[in-house]
N, C-alpha and C. Protein backbone atom coordinates (compact mmCIF):
# COMPACT_ATOMS: atom_id res chain seq x y z
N UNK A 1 -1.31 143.61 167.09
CA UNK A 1 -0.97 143.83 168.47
C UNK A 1 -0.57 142.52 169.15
N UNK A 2 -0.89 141.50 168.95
CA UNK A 2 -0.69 139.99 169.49
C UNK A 2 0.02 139.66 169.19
N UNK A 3 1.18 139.97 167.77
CA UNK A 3 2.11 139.74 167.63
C UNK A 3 3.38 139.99 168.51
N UNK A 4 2.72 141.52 168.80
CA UNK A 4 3.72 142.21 169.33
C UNK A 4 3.92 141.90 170.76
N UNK A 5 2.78 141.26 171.18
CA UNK A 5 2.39 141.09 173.03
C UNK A 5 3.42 139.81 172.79
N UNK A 6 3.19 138.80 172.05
CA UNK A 6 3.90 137.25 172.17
C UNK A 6 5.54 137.92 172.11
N UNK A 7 5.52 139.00 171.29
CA UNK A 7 7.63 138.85 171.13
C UNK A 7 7.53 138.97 172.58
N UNK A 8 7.21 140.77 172.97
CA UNK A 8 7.47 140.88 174.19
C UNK A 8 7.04 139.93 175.15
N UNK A 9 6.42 138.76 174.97
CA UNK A 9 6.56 138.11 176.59
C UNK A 9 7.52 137.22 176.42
N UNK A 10 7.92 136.72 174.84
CA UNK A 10 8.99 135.83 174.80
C UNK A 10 10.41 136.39 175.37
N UNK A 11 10.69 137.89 174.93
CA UNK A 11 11.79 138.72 175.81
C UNK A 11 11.97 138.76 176.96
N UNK A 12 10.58 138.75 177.50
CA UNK A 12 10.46 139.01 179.13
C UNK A 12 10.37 137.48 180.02
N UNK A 13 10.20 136.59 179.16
CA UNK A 13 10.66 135.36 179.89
C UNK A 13 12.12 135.02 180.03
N UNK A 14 12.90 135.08 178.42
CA UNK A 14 13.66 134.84 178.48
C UNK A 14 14.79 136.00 179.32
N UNK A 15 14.47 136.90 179.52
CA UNK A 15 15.09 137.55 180.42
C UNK A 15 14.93 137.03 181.78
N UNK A 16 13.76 136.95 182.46
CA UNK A 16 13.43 136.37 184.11
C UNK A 16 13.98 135.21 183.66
N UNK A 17 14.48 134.50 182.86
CA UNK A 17 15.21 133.00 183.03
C UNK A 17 16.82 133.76 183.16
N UNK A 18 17.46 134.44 182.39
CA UNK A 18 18.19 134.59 183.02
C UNK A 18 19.04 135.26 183.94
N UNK A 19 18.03 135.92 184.40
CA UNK A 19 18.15 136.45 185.42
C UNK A 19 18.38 135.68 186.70
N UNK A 20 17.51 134.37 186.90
CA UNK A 20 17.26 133.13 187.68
C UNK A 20 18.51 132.52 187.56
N UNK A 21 18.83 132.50 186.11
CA UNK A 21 19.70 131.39 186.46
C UNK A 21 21.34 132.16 186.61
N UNK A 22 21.35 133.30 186.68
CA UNK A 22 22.36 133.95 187.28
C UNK A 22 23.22 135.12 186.39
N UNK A 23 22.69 134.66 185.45
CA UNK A 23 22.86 135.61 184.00
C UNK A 23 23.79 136.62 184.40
N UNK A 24 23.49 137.56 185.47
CA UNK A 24 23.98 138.72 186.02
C UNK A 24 24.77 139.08 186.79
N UNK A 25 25.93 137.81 186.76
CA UNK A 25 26.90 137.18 187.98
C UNK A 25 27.87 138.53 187.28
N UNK A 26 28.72 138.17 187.82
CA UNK A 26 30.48 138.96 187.71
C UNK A 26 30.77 138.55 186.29
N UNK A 27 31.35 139.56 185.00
CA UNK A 27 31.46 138.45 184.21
C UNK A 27 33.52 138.72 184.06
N UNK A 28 33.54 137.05 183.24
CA UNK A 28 34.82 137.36 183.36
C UNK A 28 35.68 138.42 182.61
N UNK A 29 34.73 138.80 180.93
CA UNK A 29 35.57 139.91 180.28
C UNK A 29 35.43 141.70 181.32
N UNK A 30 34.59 141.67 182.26
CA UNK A 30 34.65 143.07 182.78
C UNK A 30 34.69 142.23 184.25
N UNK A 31 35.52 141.60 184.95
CA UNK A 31 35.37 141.43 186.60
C UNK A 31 35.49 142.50 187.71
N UNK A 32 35.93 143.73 186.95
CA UNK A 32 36.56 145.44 187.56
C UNK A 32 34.63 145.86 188.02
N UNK A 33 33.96 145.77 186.98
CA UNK A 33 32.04 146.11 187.51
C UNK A 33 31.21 145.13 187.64
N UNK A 34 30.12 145.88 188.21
CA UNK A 34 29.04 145.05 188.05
C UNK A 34 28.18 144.53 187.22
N UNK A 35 27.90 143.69 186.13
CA UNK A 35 26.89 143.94 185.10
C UNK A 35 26.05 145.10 184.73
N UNK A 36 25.55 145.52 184.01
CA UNK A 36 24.69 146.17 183.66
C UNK A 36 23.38 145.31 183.66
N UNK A 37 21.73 145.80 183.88
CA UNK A 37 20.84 145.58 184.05
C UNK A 37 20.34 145.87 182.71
N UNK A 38 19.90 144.51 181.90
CA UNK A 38 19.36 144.77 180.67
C UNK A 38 20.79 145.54 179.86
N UNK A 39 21.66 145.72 179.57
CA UNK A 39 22.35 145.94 178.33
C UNK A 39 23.83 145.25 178.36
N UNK A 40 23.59 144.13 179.73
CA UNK A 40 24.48 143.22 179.70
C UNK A 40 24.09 141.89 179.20
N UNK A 41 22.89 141.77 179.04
CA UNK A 41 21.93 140.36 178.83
C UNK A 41 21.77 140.56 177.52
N UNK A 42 21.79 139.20 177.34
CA UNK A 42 21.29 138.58 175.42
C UNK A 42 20.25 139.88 174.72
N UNK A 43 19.74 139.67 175.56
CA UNK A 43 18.26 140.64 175.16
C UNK A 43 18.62 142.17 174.25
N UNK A 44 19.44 142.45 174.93
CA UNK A 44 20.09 143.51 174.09
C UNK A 44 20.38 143.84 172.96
N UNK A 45 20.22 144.56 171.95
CA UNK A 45 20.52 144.83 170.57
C UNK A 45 21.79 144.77 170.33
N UNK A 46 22.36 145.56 171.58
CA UNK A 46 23.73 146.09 171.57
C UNK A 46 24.67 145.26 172.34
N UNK A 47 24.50 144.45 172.50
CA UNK A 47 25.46 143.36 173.66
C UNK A 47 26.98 143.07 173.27
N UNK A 48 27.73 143.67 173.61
CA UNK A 48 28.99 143.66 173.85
C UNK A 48 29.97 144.28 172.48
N UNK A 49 28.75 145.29 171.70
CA UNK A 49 29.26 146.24 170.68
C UNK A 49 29.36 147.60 171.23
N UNK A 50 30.53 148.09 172.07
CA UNK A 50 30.81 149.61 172.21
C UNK A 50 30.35 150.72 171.44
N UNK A 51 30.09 150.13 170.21
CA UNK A 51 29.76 151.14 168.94
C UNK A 51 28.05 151.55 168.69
N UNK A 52 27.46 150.71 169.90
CA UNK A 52 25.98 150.79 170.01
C UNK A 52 25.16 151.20 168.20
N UNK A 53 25.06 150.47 167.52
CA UNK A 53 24.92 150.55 165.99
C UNK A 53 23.51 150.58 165.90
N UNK A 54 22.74 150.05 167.48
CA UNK A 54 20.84 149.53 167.17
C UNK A 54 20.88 151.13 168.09
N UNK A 55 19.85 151.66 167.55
CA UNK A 55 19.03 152.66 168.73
C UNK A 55 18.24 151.95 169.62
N UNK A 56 18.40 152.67 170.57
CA UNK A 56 17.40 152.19 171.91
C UNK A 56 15.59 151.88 171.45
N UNK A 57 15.65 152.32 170.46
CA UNK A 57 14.04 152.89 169.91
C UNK A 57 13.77 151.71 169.70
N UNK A 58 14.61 150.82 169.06
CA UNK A 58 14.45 149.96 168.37
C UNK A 58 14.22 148.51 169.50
N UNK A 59 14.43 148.67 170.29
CA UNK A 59 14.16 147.78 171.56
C UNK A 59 13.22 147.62 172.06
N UNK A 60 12.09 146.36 172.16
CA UNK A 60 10.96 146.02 172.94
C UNK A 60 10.71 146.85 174.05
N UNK A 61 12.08 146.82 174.89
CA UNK A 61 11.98 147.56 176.56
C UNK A 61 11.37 148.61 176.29
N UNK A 62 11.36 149.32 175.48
CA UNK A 62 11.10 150.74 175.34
C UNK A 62 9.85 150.85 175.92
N UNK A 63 9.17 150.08 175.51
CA UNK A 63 7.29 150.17 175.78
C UNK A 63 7.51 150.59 177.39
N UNK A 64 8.46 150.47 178.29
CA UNK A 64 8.18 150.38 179.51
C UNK A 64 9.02 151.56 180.44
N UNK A 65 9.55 152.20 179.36
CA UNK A 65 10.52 153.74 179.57
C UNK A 65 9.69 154.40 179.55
N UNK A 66 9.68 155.52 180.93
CA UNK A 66 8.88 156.45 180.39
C UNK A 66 9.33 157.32 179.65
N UNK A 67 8.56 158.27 179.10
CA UNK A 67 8.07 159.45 177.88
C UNK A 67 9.19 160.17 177.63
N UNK A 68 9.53 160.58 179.64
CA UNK A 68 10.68 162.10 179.75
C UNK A 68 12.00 161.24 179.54
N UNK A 69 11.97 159.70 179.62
CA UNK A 69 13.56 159.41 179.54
C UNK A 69 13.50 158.67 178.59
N UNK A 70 12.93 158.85 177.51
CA UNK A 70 13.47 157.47 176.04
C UNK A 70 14.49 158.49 175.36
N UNK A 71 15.01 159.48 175.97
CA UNK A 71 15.92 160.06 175.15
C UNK A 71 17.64 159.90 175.79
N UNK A 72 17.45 159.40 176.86
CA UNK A 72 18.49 158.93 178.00
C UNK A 72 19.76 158.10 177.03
N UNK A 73 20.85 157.79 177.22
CA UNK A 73 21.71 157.27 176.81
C UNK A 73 21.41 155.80 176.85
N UNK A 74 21.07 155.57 178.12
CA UNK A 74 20.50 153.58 178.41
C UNK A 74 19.31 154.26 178.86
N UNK A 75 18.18 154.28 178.65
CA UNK A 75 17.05 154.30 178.42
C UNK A 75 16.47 153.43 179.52
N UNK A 76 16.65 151.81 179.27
CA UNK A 76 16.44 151.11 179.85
C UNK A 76 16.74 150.73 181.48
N UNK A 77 17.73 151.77 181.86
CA UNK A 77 17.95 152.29 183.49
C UNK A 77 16.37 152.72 184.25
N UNK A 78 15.87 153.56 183.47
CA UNK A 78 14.67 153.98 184.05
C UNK A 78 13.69 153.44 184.19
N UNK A 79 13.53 152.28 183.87
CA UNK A 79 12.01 150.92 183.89
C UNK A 79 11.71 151.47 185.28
N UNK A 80 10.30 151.50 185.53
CA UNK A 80 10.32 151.61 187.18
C UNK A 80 10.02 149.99 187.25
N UNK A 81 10.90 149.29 188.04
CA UNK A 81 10.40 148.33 188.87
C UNK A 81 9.52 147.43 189.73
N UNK A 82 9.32 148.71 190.43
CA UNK A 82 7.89 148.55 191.48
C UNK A 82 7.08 149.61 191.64
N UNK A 83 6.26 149.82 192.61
CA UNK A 83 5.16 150.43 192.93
C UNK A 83 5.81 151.90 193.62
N UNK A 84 6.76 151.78 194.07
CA UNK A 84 7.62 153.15 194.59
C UNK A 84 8.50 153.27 193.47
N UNK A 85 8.47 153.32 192.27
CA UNK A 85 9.04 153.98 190.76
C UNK A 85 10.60 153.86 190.68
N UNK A 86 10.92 153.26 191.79
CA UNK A 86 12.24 152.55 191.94
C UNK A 86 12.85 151.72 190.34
N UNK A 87 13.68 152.26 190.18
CA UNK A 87 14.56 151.84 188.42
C UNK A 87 15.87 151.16 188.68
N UNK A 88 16.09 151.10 187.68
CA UNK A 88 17.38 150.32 187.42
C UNK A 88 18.56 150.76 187.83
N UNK A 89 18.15 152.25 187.70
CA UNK A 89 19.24 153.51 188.06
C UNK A 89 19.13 153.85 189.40
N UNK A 90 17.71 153.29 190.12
CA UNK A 90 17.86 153.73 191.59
C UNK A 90 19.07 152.63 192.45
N UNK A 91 18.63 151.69 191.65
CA UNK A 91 18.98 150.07 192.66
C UNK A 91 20.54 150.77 192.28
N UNK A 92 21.26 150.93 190.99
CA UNK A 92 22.73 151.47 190.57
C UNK A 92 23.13 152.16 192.33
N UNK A 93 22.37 153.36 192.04
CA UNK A 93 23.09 154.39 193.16
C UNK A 93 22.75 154.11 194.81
N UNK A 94 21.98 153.44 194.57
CA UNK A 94 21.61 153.61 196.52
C UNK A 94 20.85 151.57 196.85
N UNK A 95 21.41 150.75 195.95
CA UNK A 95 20.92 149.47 196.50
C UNK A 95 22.43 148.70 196.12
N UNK A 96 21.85 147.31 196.39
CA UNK A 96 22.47 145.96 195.92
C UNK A 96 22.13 145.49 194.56
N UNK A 97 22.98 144.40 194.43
CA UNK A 97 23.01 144.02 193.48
C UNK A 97 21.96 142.92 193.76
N UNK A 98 21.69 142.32 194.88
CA UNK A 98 20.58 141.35 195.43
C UNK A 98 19.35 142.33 195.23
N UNK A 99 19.56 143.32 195.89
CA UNK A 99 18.19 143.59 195.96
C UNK A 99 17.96 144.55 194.32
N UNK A 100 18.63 144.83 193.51
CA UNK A 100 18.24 144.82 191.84
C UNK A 100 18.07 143.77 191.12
N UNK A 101 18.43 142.63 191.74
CA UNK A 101 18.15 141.50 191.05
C UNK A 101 16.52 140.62 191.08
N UNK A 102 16.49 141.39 192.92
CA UNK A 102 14.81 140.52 193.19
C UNK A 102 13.87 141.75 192.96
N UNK A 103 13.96 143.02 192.80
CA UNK A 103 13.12 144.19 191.90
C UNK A 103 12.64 143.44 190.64
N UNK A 104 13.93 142.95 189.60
CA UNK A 104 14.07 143.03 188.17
C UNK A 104 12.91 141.97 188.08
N UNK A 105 13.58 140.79 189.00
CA UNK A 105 12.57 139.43 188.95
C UNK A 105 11.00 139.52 189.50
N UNK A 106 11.15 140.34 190.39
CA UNK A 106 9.68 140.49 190.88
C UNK A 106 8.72 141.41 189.47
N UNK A 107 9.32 142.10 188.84
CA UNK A 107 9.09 143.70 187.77
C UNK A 107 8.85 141.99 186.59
N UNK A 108 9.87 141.36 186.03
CA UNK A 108 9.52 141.15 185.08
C UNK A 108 8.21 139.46 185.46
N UNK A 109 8.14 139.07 186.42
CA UNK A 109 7.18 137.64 186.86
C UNK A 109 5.92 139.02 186.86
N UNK A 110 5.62 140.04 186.83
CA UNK A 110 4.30 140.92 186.82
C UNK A 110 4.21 140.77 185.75
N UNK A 111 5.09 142.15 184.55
CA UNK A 111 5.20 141.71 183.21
C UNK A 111 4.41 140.99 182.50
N UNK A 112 5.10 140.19 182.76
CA UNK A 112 5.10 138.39 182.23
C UNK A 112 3.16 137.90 182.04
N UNK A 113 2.73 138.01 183.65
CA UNK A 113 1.61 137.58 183.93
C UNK A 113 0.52 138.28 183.23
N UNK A 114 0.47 140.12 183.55
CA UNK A 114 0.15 141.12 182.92
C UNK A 114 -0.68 140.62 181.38
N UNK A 115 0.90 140.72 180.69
CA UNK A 115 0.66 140.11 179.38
C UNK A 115 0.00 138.39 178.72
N UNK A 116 0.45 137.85 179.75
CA UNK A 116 -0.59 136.46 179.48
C UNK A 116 -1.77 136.53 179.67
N UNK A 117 -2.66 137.38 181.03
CA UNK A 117 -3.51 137.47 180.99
C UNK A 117 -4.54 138.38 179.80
N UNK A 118 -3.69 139.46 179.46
CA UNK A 118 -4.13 139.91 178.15
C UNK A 118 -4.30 139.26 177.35
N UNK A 119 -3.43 138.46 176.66
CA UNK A 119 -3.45 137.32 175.57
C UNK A 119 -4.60 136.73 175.57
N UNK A 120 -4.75 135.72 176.81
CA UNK A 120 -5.81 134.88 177.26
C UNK A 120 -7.60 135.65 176.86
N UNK A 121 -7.12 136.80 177.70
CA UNK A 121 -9.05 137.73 176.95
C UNK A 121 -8.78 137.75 175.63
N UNK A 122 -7.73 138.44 175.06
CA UNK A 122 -7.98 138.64 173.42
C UNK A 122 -8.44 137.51 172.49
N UNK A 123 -7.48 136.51 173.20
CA UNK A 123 -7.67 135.16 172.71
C UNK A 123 -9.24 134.57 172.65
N UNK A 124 -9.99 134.87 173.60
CA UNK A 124 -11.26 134.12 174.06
C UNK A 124 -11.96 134.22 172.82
N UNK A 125 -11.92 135.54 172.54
CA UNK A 125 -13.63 135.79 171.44
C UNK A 125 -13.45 135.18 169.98
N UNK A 126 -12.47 135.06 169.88
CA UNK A 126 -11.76 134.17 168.50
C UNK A 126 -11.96 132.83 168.78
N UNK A 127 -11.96 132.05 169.95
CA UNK A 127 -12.22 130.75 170.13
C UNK A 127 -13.44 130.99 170.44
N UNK A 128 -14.52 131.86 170.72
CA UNK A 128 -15.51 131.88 171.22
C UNK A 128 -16.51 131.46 170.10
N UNK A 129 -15.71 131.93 168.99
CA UNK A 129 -16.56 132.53 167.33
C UNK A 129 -16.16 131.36 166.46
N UNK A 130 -15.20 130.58 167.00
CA UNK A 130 -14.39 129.17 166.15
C UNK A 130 -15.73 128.45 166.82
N UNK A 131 -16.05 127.98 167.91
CA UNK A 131 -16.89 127.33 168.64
C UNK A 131 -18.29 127.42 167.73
N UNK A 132 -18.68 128.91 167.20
CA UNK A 132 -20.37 128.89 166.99
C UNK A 132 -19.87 128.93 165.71
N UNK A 133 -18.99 128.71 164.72
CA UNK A 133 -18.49 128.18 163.12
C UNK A 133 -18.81 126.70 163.38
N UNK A 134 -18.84 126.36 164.32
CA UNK A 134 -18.66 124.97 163.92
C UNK A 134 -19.43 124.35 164.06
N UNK A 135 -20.14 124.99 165.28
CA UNK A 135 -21.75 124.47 165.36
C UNK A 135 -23.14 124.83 164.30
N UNK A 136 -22.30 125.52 163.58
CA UNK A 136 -22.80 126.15 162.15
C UNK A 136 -22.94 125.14 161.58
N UNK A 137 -21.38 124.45 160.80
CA UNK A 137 -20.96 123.48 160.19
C UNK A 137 -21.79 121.90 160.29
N UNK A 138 -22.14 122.04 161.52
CA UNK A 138 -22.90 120.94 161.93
C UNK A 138 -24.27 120.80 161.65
N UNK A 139 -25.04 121.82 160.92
CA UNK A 139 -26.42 122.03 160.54
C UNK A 139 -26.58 122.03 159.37
């Protein structure tokens, strides 16, 4: 499971980085739309293959789709964001691109923390038990 917590926070950083650093601007091969949220970014399996060859399944994000939509075409539209279940697909139809951008960043700096703080407990009792090995060692 710790394996799996470290990919996903390494995804979820490197996503809130570029997200920050603008990642999600206009790009020049599509300047006609707006980016896509998550299947325009590195992070993606499928990034800039029309032929989508990875299943969605196969994507970290998934953990954070719910149940009724991992069967969705982009899957990853439906993350809820915040605390009012607001998605990727809400900010699409009825927001900005500012205000999907400070959702995504606010959604993934939780994330992020979420999972470090998990780490950090799991982590303890293993250093807890390295600590009384050694004071073993010492007798």
């Amino acid at each position: 499971m710790a394996q799996d917590e470290h990919e996903m926070l390494a995804l979820l950083r490197f996503e809130l980085k570029f997200v920050e650093d603008g990642g999600y601007g206009r790009s020049p091969r599509t300047p006609w739309r707006p980016p896509y949220i998550f299947e325009d970014s590195p992070t993606c399996l499928n990034l800039g293959d029309p032929t989508r060859p990875h299943p969605c399944s196969e994507c970290l994000l998934m953990k954070f789709v719910p149940q009724e939509r991992q069967s969705e075409s982009s899957p990853c539209r439906f993350i809820h964001l915040n605390e009012k279940g607001e998605t990727v697909d809400y900010f699409y139809r009825c927001g900005t691109q500012l205000e999907l951008e400070e959702a995504l960043a606010g959604w993934l700096r939780g994330q992020i923390t979420r999972i470090e703080q998990q780490l950090a407990t799991s982590t303890r009792p293993w250093l807890e038990q390295r600590v009384e090995f050694s004071k073993l060692a010492e007798t």
